[in-house]
C-alpha atoms as a PDB file:
ATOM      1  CA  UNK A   1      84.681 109.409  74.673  1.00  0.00           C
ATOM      2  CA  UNK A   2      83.334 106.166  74.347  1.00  0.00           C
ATOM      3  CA  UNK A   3      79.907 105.588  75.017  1.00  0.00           C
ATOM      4  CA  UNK A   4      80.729 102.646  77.873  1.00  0.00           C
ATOM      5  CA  UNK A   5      83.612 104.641  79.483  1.00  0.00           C
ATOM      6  CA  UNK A   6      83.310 105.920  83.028  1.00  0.00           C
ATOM      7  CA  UNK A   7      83.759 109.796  83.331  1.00  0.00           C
ATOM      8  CA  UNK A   8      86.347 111.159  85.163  1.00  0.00           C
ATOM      9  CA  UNK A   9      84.952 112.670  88.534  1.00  0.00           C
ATOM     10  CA  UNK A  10      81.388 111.689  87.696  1.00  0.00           C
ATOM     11  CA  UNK A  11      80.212 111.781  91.154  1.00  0.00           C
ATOM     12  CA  UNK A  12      81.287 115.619  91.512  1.00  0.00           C
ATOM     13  CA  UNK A  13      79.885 116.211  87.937  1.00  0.00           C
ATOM     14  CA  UNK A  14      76.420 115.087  88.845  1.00  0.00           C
ATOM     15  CA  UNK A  15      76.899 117.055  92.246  1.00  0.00           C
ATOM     16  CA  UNK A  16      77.301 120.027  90.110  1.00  0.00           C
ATOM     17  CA  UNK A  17      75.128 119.318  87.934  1.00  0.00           C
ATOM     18  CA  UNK A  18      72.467 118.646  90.704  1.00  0.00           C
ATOM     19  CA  UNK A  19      73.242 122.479  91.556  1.00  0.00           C
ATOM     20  CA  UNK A  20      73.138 123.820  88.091  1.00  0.00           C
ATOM     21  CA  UNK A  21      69.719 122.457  87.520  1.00  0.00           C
ATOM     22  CA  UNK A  22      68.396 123.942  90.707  1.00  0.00           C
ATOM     23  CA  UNK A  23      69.469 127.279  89.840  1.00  0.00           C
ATOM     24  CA  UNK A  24      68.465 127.279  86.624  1.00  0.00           C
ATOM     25  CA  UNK A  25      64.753 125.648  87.812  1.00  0.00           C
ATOM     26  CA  UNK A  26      64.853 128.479  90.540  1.00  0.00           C
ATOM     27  CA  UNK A  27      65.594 131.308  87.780  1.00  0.00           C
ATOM     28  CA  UNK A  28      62.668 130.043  85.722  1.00  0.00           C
ATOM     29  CA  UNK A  29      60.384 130.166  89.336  1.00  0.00           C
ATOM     30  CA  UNK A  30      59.999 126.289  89.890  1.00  0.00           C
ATOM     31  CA  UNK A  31      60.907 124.603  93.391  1.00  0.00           C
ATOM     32  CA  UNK A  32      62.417 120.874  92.677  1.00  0.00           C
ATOM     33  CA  UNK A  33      61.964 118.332  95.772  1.00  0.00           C
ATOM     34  CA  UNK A  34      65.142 117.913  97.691  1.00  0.00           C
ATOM     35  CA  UNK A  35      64.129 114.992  99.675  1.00  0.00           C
ATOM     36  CA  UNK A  36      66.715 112.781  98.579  1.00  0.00           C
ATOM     37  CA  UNK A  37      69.641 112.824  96.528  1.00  0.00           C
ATOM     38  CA  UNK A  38      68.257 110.179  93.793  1.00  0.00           C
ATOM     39  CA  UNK A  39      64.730 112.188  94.366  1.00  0.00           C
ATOM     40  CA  UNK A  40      67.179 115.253  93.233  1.00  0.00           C
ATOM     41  CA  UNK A  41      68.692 113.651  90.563  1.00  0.00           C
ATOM     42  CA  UNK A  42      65.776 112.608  89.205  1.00  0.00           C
ATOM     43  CA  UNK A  43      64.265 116.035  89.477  1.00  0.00           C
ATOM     44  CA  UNK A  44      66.851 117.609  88.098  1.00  0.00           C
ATOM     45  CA  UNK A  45      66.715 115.104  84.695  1.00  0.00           C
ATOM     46  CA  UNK A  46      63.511 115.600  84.061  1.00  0.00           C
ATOM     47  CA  UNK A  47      63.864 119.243  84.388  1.00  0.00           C
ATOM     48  CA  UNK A  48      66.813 119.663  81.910  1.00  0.00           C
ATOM     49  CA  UNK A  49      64.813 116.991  79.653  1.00  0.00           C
ATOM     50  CA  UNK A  50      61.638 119.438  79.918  1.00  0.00           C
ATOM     51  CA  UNK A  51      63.797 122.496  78.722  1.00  0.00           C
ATOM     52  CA  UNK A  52      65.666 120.614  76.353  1.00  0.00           C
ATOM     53  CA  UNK A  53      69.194 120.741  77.782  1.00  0.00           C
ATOM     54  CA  UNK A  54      69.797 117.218  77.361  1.00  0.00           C
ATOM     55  CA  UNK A  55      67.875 114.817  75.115  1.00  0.00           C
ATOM     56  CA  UNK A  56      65.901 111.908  77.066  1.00  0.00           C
ATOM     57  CA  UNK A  57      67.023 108.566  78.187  1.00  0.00           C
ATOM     58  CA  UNK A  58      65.331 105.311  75.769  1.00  0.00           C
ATOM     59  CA  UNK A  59      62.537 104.247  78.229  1.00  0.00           C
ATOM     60  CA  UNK A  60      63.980 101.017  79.206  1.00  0.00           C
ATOM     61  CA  UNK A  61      67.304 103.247  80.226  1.00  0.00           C
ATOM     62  CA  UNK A  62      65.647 104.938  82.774  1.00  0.00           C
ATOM     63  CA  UNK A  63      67.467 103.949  85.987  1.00  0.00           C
ATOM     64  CA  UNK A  64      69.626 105.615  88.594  1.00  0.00           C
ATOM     65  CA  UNK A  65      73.264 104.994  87.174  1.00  0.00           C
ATOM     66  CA  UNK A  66      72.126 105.928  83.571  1.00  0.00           C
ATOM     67  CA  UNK A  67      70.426 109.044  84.976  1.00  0.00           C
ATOM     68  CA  UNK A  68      73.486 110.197  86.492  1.00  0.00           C
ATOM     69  CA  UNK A  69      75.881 109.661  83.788  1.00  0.00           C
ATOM     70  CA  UNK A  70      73.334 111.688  81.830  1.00  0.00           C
ATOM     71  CA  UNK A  71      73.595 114.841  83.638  1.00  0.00           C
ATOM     72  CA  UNK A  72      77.305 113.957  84.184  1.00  0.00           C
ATOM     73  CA  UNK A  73      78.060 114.289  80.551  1.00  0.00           C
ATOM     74  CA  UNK A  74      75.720 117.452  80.839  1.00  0.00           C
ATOM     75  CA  UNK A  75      78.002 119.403  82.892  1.00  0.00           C
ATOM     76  CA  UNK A  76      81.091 118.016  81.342  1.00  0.00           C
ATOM     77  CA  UNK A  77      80.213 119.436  78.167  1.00  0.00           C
ATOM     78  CA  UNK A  78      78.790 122.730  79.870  1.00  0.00           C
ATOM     79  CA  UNK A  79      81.842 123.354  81.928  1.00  0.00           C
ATOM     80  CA  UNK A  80      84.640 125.292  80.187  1.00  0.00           C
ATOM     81  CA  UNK A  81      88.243 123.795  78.769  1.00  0.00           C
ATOM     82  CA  UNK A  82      90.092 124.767  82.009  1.00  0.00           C
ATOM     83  CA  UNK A  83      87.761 123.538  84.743  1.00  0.00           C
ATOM     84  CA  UNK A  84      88.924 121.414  87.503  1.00  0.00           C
ATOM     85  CA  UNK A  85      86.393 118.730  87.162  1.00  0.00           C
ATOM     86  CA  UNK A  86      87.228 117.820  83.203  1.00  0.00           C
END
């Protein structure tokens, strides 16, 4: 997949992933904000960045559509062969 490609069913992808990351924050006892859904997103990155799941944006990357194609490509390489959402 090329780097400048848009994902297939990103917007559900980062929806899961949103949902992932909580669980997986909740299972290690932390509470992430759930304000607002780019406060959530946001959350979740850094989360997933501080328990190395994914490797961290370049600083001048940082930004709302970059974040969510991020954990998009997260959770379409987490989810299995046969899932709906690939």
């Amino acid at each position: 997949m090329s780097k400048t490609a848009k994902i297939h069913n990103e917007d559900k992808l980062v929806k899961k992933a949103i949902e992932v990351g909580f669980k997986l924050a909740k299972l290690q006892g932390l509470e992430l904000p759930t304000a607002t859904q780019p406060l959530k997103v946001q959350a979740v990155y850094l989360f997933l960045v501080e328990v190395n799941q994914i490797p961290p944006l370049p600083e001048d990357k940082l930004d709302g559509p970059n974040i969510k194609k991020r954990l998009a490509l997260w959770m379409h390489n987490a989810l299995p062969d046969n899932d709906p959402l690939k």
